[in-house]
C-alpha atoms as a PDB file:
ATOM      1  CA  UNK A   1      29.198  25.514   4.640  1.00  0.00           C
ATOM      2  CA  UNK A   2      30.223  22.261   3.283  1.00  0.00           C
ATOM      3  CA  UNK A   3      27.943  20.386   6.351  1.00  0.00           C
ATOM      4  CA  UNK A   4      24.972  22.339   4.785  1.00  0.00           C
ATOM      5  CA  UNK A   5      25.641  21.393   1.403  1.00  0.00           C
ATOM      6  CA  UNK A   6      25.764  17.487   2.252  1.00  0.00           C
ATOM      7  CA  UNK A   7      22.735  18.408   3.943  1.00  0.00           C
ATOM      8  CA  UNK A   8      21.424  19.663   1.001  1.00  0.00           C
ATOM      9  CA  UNK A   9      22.333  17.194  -1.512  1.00  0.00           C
ATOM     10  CA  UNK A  10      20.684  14.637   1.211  1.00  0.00           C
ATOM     11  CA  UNK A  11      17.624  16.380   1.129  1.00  0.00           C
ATOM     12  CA  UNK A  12      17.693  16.216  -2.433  1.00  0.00           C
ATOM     13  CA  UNK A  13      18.306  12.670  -3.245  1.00  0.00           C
ATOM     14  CA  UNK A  14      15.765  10.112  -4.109  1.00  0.00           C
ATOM     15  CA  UNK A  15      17.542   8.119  -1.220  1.00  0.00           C
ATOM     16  CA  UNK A  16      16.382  10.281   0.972  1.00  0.00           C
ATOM     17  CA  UNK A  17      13.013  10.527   0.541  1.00  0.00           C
ATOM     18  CA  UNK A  18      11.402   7.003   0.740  1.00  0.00           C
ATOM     19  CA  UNK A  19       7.754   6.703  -1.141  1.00  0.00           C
ATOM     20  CA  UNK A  20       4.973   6.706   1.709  1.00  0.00           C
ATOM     21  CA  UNK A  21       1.479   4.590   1.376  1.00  0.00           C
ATOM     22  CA  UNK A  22      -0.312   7.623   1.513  1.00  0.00           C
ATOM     23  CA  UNK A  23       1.937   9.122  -1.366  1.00  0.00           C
ATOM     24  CA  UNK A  24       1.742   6.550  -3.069  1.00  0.00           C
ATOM     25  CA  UNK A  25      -1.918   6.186  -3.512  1.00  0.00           C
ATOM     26  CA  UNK A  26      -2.540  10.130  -3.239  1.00  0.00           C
ATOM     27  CA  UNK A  27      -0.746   9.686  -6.670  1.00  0.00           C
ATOM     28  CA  UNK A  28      -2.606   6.869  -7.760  1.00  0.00           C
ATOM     29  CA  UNK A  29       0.563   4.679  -7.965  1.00  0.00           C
ATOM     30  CA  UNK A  30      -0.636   2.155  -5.644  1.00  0.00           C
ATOM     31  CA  UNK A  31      -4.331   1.045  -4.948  1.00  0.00           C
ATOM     32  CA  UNK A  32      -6.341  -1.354  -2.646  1.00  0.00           C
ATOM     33  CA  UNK A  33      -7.698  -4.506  -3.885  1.00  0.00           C
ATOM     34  CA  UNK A  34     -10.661  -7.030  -2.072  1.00  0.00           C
ATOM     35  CA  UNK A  35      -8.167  -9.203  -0.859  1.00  0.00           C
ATOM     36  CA  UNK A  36      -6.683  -6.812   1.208  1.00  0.00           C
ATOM     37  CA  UNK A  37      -3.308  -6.302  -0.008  1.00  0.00           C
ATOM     38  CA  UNK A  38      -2.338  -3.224  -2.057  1.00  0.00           C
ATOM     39  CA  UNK A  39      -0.994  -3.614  -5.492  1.00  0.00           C
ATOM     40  CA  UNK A  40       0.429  -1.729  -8.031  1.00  0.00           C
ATOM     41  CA  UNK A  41      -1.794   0.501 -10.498  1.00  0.00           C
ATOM     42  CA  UNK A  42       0.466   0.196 -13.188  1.00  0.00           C
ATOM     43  CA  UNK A  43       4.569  -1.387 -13.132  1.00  0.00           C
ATOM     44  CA  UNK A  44       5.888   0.641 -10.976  1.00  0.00           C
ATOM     45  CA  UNK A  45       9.225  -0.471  -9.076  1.00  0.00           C
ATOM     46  CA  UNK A  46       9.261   1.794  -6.465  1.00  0.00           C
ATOM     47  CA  UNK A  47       5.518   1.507  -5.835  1.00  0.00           C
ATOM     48  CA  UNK A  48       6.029  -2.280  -6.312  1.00  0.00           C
ATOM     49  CA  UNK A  49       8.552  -2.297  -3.305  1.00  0.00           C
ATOM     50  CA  UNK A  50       6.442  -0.421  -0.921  1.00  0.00           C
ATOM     51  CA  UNK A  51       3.480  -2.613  -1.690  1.00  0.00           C
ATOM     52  CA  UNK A  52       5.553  -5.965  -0.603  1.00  0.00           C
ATOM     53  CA  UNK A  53       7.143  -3.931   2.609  1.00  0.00           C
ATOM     54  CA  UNK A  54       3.076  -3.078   3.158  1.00  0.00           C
ATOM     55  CA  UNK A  55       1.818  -6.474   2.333  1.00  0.00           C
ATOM     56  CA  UNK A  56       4.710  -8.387   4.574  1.00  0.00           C
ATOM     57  CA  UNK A  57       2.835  -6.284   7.935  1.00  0.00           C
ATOM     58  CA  UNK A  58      -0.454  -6.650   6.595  1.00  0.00           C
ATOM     59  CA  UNK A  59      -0.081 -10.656   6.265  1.00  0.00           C
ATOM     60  CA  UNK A  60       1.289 -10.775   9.384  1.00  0.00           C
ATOM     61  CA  UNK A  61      -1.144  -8.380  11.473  1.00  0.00           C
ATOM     62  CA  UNK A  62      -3.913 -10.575   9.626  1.00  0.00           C
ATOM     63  CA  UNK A  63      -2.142 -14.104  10.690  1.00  0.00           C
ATOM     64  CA  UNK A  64      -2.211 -12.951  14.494  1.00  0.00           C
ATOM     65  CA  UNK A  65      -6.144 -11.913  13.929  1.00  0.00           C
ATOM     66  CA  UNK A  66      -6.756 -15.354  12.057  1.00  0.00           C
ATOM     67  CA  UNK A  67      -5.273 -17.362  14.869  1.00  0.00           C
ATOM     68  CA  UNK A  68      -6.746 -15.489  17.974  1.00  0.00           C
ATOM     69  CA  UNK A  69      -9.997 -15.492  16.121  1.00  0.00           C
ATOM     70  CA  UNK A  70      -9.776 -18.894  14.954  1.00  0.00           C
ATOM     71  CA  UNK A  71     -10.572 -17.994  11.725  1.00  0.00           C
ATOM     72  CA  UNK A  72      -8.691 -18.643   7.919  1.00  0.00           C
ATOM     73  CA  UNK A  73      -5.789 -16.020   6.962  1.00  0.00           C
ATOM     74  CA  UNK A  74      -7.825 -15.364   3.831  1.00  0.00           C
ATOM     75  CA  UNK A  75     -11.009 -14.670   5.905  1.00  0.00           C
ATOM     76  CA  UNK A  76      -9.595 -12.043   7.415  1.00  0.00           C
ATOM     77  CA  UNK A  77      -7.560 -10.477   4.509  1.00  0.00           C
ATOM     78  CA  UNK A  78     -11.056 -10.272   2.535  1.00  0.00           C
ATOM     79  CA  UNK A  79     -13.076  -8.597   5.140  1.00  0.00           C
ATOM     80  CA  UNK A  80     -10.378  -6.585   5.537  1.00  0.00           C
ATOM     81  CA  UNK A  81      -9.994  -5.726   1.840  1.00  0.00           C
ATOM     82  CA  UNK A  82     -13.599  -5.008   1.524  1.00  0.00           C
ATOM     83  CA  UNK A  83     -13.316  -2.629   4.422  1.00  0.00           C
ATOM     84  CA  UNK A  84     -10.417  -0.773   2.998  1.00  0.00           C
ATOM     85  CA  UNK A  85     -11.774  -0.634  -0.490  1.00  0.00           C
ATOM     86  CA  UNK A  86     -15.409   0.846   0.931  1.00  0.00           C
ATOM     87  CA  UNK A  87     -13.251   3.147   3.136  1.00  0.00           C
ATOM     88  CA  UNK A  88     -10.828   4.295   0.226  1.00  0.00           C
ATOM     89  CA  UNK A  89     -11.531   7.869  -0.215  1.00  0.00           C
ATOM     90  CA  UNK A  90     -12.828  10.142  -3.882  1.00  0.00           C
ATOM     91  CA  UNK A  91      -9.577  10.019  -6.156  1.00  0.00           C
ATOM     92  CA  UNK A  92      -7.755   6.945  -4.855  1.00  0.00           C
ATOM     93  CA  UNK A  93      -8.112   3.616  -6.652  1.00  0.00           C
ATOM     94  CA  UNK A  94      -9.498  -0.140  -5.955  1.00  0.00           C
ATOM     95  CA  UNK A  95      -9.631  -3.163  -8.135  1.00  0.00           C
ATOM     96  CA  UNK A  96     -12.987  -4.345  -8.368  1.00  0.00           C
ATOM     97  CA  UNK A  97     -14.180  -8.132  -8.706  1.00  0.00           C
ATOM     98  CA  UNK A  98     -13.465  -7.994 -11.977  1.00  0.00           C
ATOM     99  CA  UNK A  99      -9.521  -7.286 -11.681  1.00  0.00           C
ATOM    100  CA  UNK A 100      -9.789  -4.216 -13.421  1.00  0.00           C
ATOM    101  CA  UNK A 101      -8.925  -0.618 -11.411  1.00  0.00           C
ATOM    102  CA  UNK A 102     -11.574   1.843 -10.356  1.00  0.00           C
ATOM    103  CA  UNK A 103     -10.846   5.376  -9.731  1.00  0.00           C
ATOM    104  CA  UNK A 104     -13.303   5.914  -6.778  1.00  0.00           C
END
């Protein structure tokens, strides 16, 4: 009994639940932008967090692309943003050129 209420309380802690990408835009908390990062929709710190973790991989799976490519880093990041934004699906956001968020 007292296993399955640890288990429980686990279960039910904000610790044990990390935020997700897909969560995290589903609920509009985070949002692709043209330069191919994500960003935050509105000051979020958990959201915030989760779009540096994202970001960190991103930069780096765009560096090794850049360099076998022989291409810039920010070459890559763009046509990868714009690809991301066009690909972002009805109900999720994207900043447009003018900095501003779009609900698509």
């Amino acid at each position: 009994m007292r296993t399955f209420l640890m288990a429980l309380c686990l279960l039910c802690s904000g610790a044990a639940h990390a935020l997700t990408l897909d969560e995290a835009r589903a609920q509009g908390r985070l949002g692709e932008t043209l330069g191919g990062y994500v960003a935050a929709v509105a000051p979020d710190a958990e959201a915030e967090a989760l779009a540096a973790q994202i970001n960190a991989a991103r930069r780096e799976r765009y560096q090794q692309l850049a360099a076998r490519n022989h291409v810039s880093l920010e070459s890559v990041a763009g046509l990868a943003g714009q690809k991301l934004v066009e690909r972002a699906p009805a109900g999720q956001y994207v900043r447009g050129l003018n900095g501003l968020w779009l609900k698509k």
